[in-house]
C-alpha atoms as a PDB file:
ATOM      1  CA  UNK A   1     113.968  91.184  79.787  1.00  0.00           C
ATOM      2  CA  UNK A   2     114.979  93.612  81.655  1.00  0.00           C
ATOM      3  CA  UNK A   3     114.602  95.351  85.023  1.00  0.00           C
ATOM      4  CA  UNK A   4     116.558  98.543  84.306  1.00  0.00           C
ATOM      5  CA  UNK A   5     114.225  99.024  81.305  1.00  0.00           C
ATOM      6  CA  UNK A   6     110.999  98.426  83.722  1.00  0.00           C
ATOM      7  CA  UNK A   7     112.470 100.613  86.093  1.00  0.00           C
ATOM      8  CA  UNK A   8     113.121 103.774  83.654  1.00  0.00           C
ATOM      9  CA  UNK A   9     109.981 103.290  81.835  1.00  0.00           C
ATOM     10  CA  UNK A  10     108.226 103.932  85.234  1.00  0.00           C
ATOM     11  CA  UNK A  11     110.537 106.469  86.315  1.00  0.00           C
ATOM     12  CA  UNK A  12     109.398 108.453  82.643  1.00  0.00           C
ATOM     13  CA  UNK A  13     106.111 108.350  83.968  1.00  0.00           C
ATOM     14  CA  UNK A  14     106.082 109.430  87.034  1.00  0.00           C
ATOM     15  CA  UNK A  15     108.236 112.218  86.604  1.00  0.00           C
ATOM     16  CA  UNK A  16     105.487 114.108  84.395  1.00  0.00           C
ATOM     17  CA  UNK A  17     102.156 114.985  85.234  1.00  0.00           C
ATOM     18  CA  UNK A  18     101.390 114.741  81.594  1.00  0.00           C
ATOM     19  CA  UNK A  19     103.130 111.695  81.278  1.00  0.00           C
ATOM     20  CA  UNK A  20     101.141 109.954  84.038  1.00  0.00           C
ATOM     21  CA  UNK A  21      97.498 111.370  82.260  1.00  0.00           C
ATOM     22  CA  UNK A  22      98.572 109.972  79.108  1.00  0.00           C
ATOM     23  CA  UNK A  23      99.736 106.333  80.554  1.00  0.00           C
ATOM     24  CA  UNK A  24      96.180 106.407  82.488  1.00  0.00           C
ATOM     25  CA  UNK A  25      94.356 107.701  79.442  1.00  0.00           C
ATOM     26  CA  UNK A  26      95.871 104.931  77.116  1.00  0.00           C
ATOM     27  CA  UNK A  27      98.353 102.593  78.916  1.00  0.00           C
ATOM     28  CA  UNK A  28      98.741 100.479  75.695  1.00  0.00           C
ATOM     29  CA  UNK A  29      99.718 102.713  73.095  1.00  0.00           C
ATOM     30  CA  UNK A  30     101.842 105.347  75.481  1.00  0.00           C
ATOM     31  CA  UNK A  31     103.856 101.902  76.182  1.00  0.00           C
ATOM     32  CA  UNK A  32     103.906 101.422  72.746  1.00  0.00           C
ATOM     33  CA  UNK A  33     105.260 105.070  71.748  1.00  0.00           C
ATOM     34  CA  UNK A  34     107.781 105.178  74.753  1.00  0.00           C
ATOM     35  CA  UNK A  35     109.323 102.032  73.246  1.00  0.00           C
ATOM     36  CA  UNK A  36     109.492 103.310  69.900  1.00  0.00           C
ATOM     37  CA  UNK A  37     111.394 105.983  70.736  1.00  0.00           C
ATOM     38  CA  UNK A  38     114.500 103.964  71.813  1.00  0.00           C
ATOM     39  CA  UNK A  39     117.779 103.914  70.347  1.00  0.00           C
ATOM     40  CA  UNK A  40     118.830 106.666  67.548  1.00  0.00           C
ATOM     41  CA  UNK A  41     121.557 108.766  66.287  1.00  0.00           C
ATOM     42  CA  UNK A  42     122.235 110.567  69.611  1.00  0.00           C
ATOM     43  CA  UNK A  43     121.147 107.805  71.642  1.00  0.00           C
ATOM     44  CA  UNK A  44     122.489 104.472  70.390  1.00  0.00           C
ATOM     45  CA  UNK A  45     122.329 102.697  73.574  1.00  0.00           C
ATOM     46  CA  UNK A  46     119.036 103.249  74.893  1.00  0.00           C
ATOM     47  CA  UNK A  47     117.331 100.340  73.447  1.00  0.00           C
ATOM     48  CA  UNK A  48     114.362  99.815  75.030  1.00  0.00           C
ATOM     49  CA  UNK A  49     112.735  96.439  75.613  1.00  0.00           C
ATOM     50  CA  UNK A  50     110.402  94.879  77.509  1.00  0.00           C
ATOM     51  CA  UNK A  51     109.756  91.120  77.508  1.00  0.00           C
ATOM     52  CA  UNK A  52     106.162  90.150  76.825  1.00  0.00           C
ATOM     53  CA  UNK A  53     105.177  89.313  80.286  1.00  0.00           C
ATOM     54  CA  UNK A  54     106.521  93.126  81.256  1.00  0.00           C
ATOM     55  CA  UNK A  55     104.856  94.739  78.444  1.00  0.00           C
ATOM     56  CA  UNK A  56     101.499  92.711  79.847  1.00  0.00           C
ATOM     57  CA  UNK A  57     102.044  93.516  83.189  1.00  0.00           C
ATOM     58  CA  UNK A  58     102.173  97.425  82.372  1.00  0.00           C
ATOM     59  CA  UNK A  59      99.591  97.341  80.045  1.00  0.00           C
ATOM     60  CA  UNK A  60      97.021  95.815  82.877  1.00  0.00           C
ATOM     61  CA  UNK A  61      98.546  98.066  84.967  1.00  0.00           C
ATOM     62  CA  UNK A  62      99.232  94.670  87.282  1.00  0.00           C
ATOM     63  CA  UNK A  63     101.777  96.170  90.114  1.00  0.00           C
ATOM     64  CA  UNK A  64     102.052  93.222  91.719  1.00  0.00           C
ATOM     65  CA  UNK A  65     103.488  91.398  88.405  1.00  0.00           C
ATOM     66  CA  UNK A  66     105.707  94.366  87.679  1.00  0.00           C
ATOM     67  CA  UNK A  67     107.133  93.477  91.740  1.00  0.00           C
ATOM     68  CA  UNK A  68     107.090  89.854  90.861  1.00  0.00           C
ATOM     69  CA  UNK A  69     109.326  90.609  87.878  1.00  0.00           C
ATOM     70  CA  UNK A  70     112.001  92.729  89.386  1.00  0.00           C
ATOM     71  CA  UNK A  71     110.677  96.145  89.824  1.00  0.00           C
ATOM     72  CA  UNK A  72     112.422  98.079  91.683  1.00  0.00           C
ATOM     73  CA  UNK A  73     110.504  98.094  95.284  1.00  0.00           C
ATOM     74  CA  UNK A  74     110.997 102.535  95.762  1.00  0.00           C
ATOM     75  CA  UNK A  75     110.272 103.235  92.416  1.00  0.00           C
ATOM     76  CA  UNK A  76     107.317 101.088  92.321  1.00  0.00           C
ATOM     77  CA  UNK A  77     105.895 102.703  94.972  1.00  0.00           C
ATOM     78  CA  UNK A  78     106.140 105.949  93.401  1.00  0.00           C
ATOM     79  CA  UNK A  79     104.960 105.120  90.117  1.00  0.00           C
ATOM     80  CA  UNK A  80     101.621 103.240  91.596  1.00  0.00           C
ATOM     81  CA  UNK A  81     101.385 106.665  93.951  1.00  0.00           C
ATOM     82  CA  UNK A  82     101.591 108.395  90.585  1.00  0.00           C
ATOM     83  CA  UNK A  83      98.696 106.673  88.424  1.00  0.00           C
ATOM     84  CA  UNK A  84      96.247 105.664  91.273  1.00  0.00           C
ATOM     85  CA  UNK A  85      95.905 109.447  91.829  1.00  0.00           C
ATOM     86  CA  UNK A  86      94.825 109.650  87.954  1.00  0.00           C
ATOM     87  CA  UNK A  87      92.805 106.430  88.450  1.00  0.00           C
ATOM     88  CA  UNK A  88      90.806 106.974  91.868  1.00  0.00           C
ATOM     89  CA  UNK A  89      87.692 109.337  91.379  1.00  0.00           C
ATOM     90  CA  UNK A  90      88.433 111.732  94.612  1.00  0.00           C
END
């Protein structure tokens, strides 16, 4: 649907270490609540959308999908950098 929309939902995440534990503890429904808090009375334009095959590709946390479908290549980078480090046992 969009690629600005892919691009600020990961830029939300990776900005906040809470953020990021909460997308690694449950990807689904922190996707879920970030899009439900779009558009309101101080923030009528920020509808946010994400087509089906974004929403999918976040959800399975599939970077290379999120590339395929426009991602933007820097903030990519940062926002895998962000979540591996939650994912990866060290």
């Amino acid at each position: 649907m969009s690629k600005y929309m892919m691009n600020k939902l990961m830029r939300a995440i990776e900005m906040s270490d809470d953020d990021v534990a909460a997308y690694v503890a449950n990807t689904a429904g922190f996707v879920d609540d970030w899009l439900a808090g779009g558009a309101g009375p101080a923030r009528v334009t920020d509808d946010r959308d994400l087509s089906a095959d974004e929403y999918a590709a976040f959800v399975a946390r599939d970077y290379g999908e999120l590339y395929r479908l426009g991602a933007h290549p820097y903030l990519l980078w940062h926002f895998i950098e962000a979540v591996y480090i939650h994912e990866v046992p060290w």
